[in-house]
Protein backbone atom coordinates (compact mmCIF):
# COMPACT_ATOMS: atom_id res chain seq x y z
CA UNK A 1 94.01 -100.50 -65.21
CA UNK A 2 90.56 -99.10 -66.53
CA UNK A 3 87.62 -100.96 -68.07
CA UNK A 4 87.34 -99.27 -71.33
CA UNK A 5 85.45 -100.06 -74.37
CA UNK A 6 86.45 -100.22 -78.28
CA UNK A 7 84.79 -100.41 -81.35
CA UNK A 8 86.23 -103.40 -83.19
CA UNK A 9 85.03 -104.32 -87.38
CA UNK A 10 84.69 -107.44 -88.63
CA UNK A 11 85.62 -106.58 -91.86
CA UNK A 12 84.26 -108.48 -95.65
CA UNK A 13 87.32 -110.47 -96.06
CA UNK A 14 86.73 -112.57 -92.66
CA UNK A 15 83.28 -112.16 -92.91
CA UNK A 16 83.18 -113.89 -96.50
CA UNK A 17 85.30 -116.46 -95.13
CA UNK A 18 82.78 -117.18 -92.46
CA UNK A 19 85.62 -116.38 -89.48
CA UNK A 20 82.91 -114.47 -87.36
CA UNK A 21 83.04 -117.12 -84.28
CA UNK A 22 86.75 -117.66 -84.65
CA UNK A 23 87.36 -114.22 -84.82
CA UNK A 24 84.89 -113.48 -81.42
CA UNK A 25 86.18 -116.47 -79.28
CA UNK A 26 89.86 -114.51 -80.11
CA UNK A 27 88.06 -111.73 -78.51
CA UNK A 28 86.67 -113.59 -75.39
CA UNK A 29 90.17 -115.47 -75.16
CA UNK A 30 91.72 -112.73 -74.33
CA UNK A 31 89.25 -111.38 -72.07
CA UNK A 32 87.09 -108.95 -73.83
CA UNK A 33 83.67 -108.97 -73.59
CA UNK A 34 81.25 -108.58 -76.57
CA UNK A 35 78.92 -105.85 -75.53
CA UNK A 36 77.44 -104.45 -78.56
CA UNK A 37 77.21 -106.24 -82.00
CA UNK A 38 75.77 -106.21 -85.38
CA UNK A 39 76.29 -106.98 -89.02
CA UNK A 40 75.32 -104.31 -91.28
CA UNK A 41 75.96 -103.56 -95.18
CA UNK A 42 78.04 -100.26 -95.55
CA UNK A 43 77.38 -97.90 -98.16
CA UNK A 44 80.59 -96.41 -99.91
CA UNK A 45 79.34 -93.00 -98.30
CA UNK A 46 78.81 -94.88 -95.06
CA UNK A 47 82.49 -96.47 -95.32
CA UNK A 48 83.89 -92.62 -96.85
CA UNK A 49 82.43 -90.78 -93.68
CA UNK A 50 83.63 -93.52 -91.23
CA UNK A 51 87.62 -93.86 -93.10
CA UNK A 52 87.12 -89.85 -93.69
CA UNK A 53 90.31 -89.28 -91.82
CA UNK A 54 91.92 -91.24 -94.33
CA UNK A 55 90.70 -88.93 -97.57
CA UNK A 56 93.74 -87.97 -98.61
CA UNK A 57 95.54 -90.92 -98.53
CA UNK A 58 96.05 -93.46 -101.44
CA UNK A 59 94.46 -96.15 -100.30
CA UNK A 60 91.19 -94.36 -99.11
CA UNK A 61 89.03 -95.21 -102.28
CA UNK A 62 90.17 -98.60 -102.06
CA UNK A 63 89.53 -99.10 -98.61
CA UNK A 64 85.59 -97.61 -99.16
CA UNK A 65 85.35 -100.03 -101.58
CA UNK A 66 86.23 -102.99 -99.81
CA UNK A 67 84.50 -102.18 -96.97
CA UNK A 68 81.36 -101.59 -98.93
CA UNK A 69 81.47 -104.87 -100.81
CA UNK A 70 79.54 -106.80 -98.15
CA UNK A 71 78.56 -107.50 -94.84
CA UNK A 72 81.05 -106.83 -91.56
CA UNK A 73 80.00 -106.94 -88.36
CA UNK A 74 80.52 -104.03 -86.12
CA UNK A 75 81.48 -104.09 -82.37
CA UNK A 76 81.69 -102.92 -79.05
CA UNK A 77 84.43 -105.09 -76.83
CA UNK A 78 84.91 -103.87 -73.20
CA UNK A 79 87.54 -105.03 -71.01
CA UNK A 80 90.59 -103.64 -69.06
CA UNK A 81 92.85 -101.85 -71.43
CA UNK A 82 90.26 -102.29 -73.86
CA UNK A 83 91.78 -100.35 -76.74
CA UNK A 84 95.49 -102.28 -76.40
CA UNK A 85 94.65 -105.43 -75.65
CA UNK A 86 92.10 -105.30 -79.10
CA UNK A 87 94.96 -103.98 -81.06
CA UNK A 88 97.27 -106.57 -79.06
CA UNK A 89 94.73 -109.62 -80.72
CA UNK A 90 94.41 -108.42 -84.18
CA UNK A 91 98.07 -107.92 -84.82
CA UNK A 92 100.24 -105.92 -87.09
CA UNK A 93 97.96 -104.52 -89.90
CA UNK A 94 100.39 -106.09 -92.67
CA UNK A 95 100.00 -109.94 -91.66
CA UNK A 96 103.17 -110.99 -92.65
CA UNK A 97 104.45 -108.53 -89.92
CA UNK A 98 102.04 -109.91 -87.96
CA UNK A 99 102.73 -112.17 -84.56
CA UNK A 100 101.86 -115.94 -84.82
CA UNK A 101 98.26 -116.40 -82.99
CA UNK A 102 96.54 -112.86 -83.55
CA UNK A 103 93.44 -111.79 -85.96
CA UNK A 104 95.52 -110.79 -89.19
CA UNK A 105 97.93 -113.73 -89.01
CA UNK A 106 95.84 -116.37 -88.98
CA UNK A 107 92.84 -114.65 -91.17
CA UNK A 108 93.94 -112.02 -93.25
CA UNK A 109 94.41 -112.03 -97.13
CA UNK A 110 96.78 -108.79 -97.60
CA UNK A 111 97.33 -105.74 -95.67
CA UNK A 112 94.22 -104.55 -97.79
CA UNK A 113 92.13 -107.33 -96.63
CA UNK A 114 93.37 -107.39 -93.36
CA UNK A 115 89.89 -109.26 -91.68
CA UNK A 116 89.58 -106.38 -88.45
CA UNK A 117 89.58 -102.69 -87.73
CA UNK A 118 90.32 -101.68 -84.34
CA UNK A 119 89.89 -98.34 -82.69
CA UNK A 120 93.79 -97.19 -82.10
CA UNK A 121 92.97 -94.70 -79.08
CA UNK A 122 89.85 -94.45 -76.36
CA UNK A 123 88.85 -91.03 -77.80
CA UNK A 124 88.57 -92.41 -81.31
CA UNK A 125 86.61 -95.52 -79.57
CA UNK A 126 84.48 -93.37 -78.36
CA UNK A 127 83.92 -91.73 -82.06
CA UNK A 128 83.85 -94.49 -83.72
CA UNK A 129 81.40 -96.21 -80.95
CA UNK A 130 79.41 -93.41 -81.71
CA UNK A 131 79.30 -93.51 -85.04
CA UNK A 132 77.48 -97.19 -85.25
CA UNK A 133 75.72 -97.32 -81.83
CA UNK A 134 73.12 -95.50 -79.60
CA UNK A 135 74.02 -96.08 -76.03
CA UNK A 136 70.62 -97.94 -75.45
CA UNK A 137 72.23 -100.85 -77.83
CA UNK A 138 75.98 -101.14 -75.68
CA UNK A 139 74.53 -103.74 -72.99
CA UNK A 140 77.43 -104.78 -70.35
């Protein structure tokens, strides 16, 4: 298996509930590292151009507002299998589908407020990386 990296979002929901260090010790559990991090404040246009693959889908106005309602804290997690072992942690996006023990079964509201966003492939890591972090910042 390959050391990869993944952009992972701590998103307003968990951040409002103060589940940062619950939600990174997850992380660490299961053996991803934290290599980048920071909280920031999206814009809507920040949120649009980052969900812009979602534009024409219902939810995508409603998502940019959510994730534009306050702080989340953005993140680069390395490890082997980076990407599937993230997605593996945070669960099934709807947490009622979700398995007992991950991110959006213990932590999320709704499949709205779900608490995390994980990159779903190592070329969109490597987007969405991108899109929040100069390489001088990733430190591992």
């Amino acid at each position: 298996m390959a050391v990869e990296r993944t952009l992972s979002i701590i998103k307003p929901d968990a951040c409002e509930g103060n589940h940062t260090g619950a939600i990174n010790a997850m992380f660490e559990k299961a053996g991803l590292r934290i290599v980048a991090q920071k909280r920031l404040h999206l814009t809507k246009a920040q949120a649009g151009k980052f969900y812009e693959v979602h534009s024409e889908r219902g939810f995508y106005d409603e998502l940019c507002e959510f994730m534009s309602r306050s702080p989340v804290v953005v993140q680069v997690l390395e490890g082997e299998s980076a990407v599937a072992k993230n997605r593996d942690v945070m669960g099934a996006t709807n947490p009622e589908e979700a398995a007992e023990g991950t991110i959006r079964k213990t932590f999320a509201k709704s499949i709205g407020e779900n608490s995390v966003h994980g990159s779903d492939s190592a070329e969109n890591a490597a987007i969405e990386i991108a899109y929040f972090f100069a390489g001088y910042e990733i430190v591992g």
